[in-house]
C-alpha atoms as a PDB file:
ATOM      1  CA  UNK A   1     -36.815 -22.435 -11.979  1.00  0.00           C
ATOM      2  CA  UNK A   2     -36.439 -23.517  -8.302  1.00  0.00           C
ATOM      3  CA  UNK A   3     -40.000 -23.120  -7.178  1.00  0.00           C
ATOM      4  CA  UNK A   4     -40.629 -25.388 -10.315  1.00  0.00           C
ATOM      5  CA  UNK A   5     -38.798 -27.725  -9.287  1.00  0.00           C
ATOM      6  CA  UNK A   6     -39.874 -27.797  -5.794  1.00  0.00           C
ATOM      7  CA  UNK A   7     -43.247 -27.702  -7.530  1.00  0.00           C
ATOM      8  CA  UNK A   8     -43.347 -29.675 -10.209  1.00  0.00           C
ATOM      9  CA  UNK A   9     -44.615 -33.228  -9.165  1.00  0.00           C
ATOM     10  CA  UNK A  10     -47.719 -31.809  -7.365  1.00  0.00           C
ATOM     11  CA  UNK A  11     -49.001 -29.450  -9.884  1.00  0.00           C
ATOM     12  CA  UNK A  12     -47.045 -29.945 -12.726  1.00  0.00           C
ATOM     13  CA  UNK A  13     -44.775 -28.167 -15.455  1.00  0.00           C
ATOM     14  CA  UNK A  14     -47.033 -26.472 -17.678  1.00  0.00           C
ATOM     15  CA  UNK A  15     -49.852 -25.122 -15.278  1.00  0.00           C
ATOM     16  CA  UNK A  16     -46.352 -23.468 -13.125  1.00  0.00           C
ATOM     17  CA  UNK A  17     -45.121 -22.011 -16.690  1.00  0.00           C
ATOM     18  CA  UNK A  18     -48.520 -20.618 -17.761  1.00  0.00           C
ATOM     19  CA  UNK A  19     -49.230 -18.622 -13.732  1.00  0.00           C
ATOM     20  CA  UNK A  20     -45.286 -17.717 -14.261  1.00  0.00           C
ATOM     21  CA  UNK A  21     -45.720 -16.627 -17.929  1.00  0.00           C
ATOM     22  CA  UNK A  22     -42.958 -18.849 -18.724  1.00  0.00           C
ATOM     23  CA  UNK A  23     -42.854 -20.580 -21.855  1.00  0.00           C
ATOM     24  CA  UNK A  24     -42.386 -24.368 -20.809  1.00  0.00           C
ATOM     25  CA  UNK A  25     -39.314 -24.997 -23.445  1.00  0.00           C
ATOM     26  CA  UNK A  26     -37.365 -22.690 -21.209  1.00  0.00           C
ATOM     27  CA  UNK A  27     -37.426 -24.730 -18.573  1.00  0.00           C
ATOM     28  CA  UNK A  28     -37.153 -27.757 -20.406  1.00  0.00           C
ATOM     29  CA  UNK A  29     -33.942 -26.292 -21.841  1.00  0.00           C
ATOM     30  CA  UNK A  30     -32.895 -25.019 -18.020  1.00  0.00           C
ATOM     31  CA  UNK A  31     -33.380 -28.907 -17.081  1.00  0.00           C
ATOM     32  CA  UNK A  32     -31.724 -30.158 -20.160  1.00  0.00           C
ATOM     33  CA  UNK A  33     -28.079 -27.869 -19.396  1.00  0.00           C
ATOM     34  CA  UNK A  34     -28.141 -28.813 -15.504  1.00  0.00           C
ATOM     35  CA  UNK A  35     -28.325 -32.055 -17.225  1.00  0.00           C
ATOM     36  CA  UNK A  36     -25.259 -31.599 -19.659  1.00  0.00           C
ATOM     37  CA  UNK A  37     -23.437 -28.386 -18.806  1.00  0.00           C
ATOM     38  CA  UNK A  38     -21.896 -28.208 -22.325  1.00  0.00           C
ATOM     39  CA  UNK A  39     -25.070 -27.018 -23.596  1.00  0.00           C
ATOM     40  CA  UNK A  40     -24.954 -24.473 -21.682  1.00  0.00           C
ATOM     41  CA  UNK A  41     -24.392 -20.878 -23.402  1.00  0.00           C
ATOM     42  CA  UNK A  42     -20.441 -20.205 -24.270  1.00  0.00           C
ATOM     43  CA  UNK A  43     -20.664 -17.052 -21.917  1.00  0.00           C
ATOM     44  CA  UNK A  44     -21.837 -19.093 -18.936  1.00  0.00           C
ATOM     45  CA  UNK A  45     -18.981 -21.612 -19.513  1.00  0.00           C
ATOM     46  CA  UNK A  46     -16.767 -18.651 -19.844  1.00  0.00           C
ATOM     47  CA  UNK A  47     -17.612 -17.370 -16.664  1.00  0.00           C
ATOM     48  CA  UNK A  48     -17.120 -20.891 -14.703  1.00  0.00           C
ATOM     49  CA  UNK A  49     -14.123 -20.572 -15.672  1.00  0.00           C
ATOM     50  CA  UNK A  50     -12.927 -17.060 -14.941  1.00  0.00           C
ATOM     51  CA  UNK A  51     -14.358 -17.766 -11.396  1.00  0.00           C
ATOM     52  CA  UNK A  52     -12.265 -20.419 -10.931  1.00  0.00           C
ATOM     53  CA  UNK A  53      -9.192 -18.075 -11.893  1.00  0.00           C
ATOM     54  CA  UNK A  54     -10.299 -15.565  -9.898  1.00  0.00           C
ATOM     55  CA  UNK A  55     -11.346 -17.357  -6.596  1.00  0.00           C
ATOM     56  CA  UNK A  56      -7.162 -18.936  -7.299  1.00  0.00           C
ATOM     57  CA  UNK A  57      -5.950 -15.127  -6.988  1.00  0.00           C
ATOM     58  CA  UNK A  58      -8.029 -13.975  -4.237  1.00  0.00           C
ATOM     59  CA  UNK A  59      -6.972 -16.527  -2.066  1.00  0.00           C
ATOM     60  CA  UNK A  60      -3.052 -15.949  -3.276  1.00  0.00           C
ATOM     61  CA  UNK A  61      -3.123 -12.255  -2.005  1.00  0.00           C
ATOM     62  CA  UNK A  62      -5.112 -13.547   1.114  1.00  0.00           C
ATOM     63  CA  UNK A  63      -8.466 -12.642   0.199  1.00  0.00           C
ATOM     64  CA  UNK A  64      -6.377  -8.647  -0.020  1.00  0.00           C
ATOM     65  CA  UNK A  65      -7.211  -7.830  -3.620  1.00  0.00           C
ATOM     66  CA  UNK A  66     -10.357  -6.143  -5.173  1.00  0.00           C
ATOM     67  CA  UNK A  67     -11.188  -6.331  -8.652  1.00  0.00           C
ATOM     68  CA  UNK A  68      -9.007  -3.660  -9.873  1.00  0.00           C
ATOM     69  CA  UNK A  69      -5.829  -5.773  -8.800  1.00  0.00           C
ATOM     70  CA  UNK A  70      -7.349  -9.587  -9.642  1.00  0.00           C
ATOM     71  CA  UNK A  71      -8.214  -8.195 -12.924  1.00  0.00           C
ATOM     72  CA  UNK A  72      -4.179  -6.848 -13.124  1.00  0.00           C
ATOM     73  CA  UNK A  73      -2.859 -10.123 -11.887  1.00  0.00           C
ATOM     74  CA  UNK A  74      -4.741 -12.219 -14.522  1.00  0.00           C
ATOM     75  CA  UNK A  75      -3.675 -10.136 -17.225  1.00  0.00           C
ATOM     76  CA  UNK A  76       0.119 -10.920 -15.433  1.00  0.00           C
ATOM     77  CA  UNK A  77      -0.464 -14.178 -16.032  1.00  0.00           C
ATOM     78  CA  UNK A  78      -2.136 -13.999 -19.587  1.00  0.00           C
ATOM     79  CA  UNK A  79      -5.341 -14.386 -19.091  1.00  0.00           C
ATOM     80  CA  UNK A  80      -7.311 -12.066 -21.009  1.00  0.00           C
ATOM     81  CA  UNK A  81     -10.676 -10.795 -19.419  1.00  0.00           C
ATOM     82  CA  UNK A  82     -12.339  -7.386 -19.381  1.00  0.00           C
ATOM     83  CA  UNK A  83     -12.643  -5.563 -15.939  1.00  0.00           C
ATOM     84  CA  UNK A  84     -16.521  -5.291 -15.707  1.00  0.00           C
ATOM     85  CA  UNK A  85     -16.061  -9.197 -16.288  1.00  0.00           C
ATOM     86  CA  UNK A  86     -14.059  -9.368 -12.898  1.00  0.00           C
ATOM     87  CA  UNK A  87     -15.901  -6.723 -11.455  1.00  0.00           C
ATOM     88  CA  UNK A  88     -19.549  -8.753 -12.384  1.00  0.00           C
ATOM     89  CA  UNK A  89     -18.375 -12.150 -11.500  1.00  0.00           C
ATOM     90  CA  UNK A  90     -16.696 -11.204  -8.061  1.00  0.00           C
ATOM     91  CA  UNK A  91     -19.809  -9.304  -6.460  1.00  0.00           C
ATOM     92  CA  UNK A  92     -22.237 -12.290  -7.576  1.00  0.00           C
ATOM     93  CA  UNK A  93     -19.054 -14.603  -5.530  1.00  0.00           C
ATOM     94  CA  UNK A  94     -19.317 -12.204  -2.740  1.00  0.00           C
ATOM     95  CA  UNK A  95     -15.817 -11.300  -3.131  1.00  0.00           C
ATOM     96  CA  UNK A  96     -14.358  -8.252  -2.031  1.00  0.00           C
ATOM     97  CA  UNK A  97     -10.863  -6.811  -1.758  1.00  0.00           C
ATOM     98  CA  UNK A  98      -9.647  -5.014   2.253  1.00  0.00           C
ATOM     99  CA  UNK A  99     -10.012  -1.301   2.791  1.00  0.00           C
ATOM    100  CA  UNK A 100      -8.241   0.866   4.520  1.00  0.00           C
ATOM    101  CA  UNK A 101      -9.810   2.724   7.595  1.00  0.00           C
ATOM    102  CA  UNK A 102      -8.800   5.920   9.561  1.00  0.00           C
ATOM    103  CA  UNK A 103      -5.286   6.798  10.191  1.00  0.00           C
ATOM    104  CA  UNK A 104      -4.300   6.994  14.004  1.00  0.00           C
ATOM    105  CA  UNK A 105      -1.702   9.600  15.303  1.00  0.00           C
ATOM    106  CA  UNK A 106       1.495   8.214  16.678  1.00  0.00           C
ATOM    107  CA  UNK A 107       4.047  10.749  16.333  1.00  0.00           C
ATOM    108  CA  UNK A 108       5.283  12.820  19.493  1.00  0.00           C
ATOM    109  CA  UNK A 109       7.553  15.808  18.232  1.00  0.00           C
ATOM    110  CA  UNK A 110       9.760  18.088  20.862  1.00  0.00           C
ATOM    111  CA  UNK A 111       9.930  21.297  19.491  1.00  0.00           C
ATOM    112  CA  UNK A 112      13.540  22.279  21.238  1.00  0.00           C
ATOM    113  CA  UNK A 113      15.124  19.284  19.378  1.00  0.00           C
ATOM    114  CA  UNK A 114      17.370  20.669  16.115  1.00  0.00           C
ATOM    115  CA  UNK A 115      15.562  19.513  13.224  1.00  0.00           C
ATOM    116  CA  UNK A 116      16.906  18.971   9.505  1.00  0.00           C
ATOM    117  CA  UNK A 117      15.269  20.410   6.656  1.00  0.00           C
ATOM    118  CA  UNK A 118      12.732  19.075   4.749  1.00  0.00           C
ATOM    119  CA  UNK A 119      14.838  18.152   1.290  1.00  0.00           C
ATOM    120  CA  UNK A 120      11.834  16.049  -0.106  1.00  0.00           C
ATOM    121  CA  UNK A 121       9.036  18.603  -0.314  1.00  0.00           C
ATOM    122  CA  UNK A 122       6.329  15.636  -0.727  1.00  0.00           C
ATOM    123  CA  UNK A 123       7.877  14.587  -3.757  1.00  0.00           C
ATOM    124  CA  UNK A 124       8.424  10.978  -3.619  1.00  0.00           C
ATOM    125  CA  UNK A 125       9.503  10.072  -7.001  1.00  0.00           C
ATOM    126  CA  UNK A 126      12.839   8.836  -7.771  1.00  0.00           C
ATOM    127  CA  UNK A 127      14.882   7.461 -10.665  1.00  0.00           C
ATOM    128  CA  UNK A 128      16.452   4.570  -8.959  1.00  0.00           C
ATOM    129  CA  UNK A 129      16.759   2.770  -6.084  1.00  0.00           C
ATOM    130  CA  UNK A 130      18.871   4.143  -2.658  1.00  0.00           C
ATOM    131  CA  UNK A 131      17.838   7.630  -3.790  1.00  0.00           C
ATOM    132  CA  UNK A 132      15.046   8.008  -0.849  1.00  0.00           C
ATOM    133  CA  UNK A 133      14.097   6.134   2.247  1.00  0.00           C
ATOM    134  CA  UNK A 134      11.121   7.132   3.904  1.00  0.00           C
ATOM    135  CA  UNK A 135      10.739   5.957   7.219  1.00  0.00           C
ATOM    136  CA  UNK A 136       7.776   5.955  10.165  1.00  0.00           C
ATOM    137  CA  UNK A 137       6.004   3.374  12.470  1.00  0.00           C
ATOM    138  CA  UNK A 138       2.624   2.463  14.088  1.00  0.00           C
ATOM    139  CA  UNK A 139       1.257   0.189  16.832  1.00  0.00           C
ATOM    140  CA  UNK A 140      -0.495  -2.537  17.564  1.00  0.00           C
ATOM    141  CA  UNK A 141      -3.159  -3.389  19.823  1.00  0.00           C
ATOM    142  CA  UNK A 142      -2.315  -7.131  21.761  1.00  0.00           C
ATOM    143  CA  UNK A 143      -3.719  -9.152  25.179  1.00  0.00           C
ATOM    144  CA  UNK A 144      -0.142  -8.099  26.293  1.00  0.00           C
ATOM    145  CA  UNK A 145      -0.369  -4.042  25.798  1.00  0.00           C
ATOM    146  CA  UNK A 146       1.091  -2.086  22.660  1.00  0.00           C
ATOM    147  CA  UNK A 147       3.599  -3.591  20.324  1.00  0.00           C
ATOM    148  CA  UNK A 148       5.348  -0.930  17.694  1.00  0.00           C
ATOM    149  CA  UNK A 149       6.026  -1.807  14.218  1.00  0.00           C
ATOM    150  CA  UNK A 150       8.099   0.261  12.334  1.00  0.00           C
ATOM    151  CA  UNK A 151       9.198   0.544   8.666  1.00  0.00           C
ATOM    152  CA  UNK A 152      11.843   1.421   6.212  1.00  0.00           C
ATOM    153  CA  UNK A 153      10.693   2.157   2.697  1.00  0.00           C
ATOM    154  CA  UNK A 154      12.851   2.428  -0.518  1.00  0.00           C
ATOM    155  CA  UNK A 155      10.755   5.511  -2.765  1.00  0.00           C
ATOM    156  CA  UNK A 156      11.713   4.140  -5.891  1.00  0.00           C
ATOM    157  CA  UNK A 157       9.595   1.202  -6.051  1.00  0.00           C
ATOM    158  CA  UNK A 158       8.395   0.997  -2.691  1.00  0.00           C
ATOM    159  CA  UNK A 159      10.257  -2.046  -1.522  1.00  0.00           C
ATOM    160  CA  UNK A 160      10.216  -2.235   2.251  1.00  0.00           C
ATOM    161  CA  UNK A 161      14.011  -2.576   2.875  1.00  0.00           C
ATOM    162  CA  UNK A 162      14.286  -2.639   6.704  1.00  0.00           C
ATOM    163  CA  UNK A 163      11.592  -3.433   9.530  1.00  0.00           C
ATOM    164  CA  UNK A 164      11.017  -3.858  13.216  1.00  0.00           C
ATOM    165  CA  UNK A 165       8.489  -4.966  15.920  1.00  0.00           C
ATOM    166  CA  UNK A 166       8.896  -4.086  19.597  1.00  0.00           C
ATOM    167  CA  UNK A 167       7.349  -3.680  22.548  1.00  0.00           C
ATOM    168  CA  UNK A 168       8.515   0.162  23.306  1.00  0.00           C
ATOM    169  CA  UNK A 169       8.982   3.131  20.682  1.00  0.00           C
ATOM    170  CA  UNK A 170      11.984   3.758  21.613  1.00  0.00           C
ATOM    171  CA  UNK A 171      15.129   5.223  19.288  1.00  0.00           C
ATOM    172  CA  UNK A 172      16.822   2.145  19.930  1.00  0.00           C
ATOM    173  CA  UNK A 173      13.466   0.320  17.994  1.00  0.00           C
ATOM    174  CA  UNK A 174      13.023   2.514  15.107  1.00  0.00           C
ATOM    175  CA  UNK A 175      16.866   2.384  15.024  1.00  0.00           C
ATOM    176  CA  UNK A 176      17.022  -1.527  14.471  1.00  0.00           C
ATOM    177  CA  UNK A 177      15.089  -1.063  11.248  1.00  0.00           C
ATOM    178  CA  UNK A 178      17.547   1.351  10.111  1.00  0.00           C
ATOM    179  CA  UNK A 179      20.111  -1.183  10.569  1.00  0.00           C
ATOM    180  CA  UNK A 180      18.695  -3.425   8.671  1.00  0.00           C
ATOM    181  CA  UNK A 181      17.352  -1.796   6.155  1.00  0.00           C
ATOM    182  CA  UNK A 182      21.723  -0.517   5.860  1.00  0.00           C
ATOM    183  CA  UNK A 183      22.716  -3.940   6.182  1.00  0.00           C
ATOM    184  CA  UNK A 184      20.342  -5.172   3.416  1.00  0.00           C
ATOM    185  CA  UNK A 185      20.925  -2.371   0.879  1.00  0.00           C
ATOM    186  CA  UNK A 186      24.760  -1.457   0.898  1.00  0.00           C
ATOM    187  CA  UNK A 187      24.214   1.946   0.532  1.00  0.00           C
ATOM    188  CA  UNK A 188      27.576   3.596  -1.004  1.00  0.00           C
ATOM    189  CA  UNK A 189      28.994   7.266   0.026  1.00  0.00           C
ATOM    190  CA  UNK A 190      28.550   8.785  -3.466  1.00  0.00           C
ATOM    191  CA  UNK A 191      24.973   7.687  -3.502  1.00  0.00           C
ATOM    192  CA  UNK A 192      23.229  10.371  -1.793  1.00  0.00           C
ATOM    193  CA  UNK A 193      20.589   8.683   0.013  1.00  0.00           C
ATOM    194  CA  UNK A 194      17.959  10.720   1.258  1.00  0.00           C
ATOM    195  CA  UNK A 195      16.728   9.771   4.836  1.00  0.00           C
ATOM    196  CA  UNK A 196      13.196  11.361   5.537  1.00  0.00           C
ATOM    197  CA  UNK A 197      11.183  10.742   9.122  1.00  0.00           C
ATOM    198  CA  UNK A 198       8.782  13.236  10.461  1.00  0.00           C
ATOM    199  CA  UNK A 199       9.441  15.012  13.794  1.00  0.00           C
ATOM    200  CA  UNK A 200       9.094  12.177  15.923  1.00  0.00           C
ATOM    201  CA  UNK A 201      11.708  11.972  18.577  1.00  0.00           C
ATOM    202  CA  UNK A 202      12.662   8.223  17.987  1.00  0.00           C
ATOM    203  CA  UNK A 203      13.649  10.089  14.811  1.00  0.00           C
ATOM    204  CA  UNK A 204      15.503  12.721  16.034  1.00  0.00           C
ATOM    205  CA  UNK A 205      17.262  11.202  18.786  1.00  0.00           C
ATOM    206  CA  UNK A 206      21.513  11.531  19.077  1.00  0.00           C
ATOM    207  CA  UNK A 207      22.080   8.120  19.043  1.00  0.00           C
ATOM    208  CA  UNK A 208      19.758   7.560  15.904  1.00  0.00           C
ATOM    209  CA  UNK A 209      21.204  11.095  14.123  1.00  0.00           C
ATOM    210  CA  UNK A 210      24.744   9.800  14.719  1.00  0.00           C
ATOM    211  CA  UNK A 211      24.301   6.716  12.795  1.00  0.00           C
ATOM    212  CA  UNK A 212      22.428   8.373  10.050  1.00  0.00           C
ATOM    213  CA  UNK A 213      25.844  10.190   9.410  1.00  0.00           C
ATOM    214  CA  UNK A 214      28.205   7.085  10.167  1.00  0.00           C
ATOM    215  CA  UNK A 215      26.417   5.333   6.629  1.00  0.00           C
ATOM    216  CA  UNK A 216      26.299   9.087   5.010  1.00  0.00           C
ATOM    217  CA  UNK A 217      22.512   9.306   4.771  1.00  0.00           C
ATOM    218  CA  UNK A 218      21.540  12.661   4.634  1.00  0.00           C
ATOM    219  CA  UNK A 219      18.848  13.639   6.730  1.00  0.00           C
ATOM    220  CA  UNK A 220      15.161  14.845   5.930  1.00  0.00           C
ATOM    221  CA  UNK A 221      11.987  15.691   8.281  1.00  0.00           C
ATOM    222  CA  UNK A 222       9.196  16.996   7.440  1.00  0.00           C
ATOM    223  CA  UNK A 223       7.237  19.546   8.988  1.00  0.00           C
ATOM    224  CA  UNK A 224       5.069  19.126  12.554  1.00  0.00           C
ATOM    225  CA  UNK A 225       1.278  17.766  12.360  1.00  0.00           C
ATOM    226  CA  UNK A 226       1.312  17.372   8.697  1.00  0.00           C
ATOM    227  CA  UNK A 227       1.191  13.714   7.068  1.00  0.00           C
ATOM    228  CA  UNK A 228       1.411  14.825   3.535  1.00  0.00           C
ATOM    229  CA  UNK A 229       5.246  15.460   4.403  1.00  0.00           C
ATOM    230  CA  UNK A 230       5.504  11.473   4.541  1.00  0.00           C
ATOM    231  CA  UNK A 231       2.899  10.384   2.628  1.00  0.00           C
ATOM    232  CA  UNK A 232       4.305   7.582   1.676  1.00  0.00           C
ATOM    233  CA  UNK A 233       5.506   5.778   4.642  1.00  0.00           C
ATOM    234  CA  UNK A 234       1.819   6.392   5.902  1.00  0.00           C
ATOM    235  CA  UNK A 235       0.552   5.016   2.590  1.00  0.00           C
ATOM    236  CA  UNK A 236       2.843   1.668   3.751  1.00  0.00           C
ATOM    237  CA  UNK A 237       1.200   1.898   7.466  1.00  0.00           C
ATOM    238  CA  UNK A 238      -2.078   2.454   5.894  1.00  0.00           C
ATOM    239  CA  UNK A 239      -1.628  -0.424   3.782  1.00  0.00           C
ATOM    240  CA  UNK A 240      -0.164  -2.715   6.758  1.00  0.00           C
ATOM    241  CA  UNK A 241      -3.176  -2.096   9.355  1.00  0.00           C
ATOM    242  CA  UNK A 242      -5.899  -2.968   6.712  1.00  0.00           C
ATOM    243  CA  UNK A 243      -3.762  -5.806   4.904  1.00  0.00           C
ATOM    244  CA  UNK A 244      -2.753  -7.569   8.296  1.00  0.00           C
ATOM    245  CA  UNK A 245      -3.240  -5.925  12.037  1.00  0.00           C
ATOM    246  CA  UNK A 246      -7.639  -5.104  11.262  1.00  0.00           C
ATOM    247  CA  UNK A 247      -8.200  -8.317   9.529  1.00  0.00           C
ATOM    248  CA  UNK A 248      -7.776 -10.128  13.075  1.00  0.00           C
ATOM    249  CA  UNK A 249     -10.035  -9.178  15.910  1.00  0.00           C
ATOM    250  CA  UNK A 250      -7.108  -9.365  18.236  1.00  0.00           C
ATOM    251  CA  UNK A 251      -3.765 -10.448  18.620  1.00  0.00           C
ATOM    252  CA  UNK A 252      -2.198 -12.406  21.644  1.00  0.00           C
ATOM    253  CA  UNK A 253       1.427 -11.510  21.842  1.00  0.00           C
ATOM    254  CA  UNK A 254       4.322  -9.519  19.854  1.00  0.00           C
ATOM    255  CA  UNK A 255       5.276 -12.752  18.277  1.00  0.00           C
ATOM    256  CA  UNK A 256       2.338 -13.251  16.494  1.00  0.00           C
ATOM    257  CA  UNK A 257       2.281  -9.609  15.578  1.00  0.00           C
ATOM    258  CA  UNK A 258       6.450 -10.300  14.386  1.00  0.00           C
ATOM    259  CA  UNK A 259       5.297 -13.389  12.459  1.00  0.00           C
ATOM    260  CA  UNK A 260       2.337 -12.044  10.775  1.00  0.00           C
ATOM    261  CA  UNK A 261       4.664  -8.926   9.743  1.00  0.00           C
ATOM    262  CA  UNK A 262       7.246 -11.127   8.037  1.00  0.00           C
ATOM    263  CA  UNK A 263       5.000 -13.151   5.867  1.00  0.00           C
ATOM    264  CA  UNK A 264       3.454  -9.799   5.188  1.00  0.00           C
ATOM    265  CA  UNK A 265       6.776  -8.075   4.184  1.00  0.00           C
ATOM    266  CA  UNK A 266       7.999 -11.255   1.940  1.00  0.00           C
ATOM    267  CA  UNK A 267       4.289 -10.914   0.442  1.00  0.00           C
ATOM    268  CA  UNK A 268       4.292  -7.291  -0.497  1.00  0.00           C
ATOM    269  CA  UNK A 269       7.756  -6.588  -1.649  1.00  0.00           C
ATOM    270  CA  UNK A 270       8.010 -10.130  -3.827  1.00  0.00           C
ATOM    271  CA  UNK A 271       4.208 -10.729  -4.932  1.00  0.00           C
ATOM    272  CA  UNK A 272       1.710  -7.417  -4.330  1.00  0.00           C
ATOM    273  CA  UNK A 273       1.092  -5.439  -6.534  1.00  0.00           C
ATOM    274  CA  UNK A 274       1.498  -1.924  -6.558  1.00  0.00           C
ATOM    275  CA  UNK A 275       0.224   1.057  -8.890  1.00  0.00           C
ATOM    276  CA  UNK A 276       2.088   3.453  -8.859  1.00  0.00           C
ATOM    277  CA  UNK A 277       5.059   1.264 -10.539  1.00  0.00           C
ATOM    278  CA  UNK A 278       3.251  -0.125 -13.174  1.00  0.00           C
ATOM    279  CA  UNK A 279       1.375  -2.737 -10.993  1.00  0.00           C
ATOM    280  CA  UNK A 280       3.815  -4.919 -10.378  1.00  0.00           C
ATOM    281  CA  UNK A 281       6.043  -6.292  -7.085  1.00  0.00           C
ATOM    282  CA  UNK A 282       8.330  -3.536  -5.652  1.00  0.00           C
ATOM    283  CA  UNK A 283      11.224  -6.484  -6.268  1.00  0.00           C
ATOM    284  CA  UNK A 284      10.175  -6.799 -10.342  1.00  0.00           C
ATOM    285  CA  UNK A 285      10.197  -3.140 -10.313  1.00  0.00           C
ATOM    286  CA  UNK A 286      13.643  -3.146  -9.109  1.00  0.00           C
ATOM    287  CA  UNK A 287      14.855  -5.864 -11.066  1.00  0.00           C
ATOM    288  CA  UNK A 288      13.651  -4.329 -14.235  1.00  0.00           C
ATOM    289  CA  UNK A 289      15.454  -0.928 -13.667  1.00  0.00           C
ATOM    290  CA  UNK A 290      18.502  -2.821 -13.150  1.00  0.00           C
ATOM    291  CA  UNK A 291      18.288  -5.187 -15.946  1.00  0.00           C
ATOM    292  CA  UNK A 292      17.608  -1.992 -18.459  1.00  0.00           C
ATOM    293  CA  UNK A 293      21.452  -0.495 -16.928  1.00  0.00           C
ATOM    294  CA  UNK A 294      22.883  -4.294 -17.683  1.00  0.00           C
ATOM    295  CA  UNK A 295      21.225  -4.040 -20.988  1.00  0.00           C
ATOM    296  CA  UNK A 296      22.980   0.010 -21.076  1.00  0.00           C
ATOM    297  CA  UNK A 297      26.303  -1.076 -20.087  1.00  0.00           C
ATOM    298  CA  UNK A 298      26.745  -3.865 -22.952  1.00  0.00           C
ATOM    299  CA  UNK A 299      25.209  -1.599 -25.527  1.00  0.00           C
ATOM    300  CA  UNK A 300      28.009   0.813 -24.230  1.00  0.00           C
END
């Protein structure tokens, strides 16, 4: 239909159509909805408008999502659309969601250092919140050397409850994010909150053990060289370095790293959606299982 166009003046319709084996009416009727796009097939229409909708989510999760979690958001929101429809209309856009690369190695265990047992066993599944915190960090390339980001998880929905970015992995850093993560959550006694690191020393350290008993968290590590043991706090990193830190070529300064991580953090806990919970934020999650024990309590 382009070359036609292009064409058309110099050689004319017809003699383009019968070379093409194109019947003439067809482009006629081509011209004719360019023209007046309401005579264009329902379908077509259809589709200008899904793209619309989807280009709007895209660019709300930051250009993060692939078609499996547009196509979830849209249903969030009502609008009813097959998959392959997503899935179609987002290659021909060019559209793409992030992906996750290669994990990098950042713990440094000491053998000699008493270690508590392992009371998760790679089950992270939990039937409320404050019943396991999974915890682990990773770094950052910047102009001004490493910076170290590191994370507090809740299991039960995945909520990042506590954070940290510093300049030196240090116990005193990964500590920080423990405090906040305490300070946030309220943690009572008779809870029985799970704390599970892996062997790193940060981890283990006195000052960072000592604390863990002060808020009665019981203590958890997994076993040495083996990321299955916290699989889900490297699911979180994994999902931070592809989501935020490798969609920049480089980053100046820990600021920008600290900044980046907070709108990231809001983001993920209050808007992402996540899978394994239904696909939904970690914070609806949460709200949910605590509206269904209102909802207990005054049917009680």
């Amino acid at each position: 239909m382009a070359f036609i166009d292009v064409h058309r003046e110099d050689l004319g319709i017809e003699p383009i159509c019968r070379e093409l084996a194109i019947a003439p009416s067809s482009y006629h009727e081509h011209a004719a909805r360019r023209a007046d796009p309401g005579r264009r097939p329902a379908r077509a229409q259809r589709d200008d408008e899904i793209r619309e909708q989807i280009k709007r989510v895209h660019e709300a999760s930051f250009g993060l999502y692939g078609a499996r979690k547009v196509w979830h958001q849209m249903r969030r929101e009502g609008i009813m659309v097959a998959k392959c429809t997503v899935e179609r209309l987002m290659r021909a856009m060019g559209l793409a969601g992030v992906r996750r690369g290669k994990k990098t190695i950042t713990t440094i265990s000491n053998p000699k250092a008493p270690c508590p047992l392992d009371k998760v066993n790679r089950v992270f599944r939990v039937s409320r919140p404050n019943a396991l915190w999974v915890v682990d960090f990773t770094y950052v390339h910047t102009w001004a050397g490493f910076v170290y980001v590191a994370f507090v998880i809740d299991a039960f929905a995945r909520r990042i409850v506590g954070w940290k970015v510093s300049t030196s992995a240090t116990a005193s850093f990964v500590l920080d994010a423990l405090e906040q993560a305490i300070h946030a959550r309220r943690p009572d006694p008779d809870d029985g909150l799970i704390h599970h690191s892996d062997r790193g020393v940060q981890y283990l350290a006195m000052n960072y053990t000592q604390r863990l008993a002060e808020a009665k968290l019981v203590p958890s590590v997994g076993s040495v060289g083996d990321s299955y043991d916290n699989a889900l706090a490297e699911t979180i990193n994994g999902l931070y370095k592809a989501e935020v830190i490798w969609r920049q070529r480089s980053w100046p300064s820990v600021s920008a790293v600290e900044m980046a991580t907070l709108r990231w953090v809001d983001w993920y806990n209050n808007h992402r959606l996540f899978g394994p919970i239904g696909h939904i934020p970690p914070a609806e999650a949460e709200d949910n299982y605590y509206a269904a024990l209102e909802n207990l309590d005054m049917a009680a």
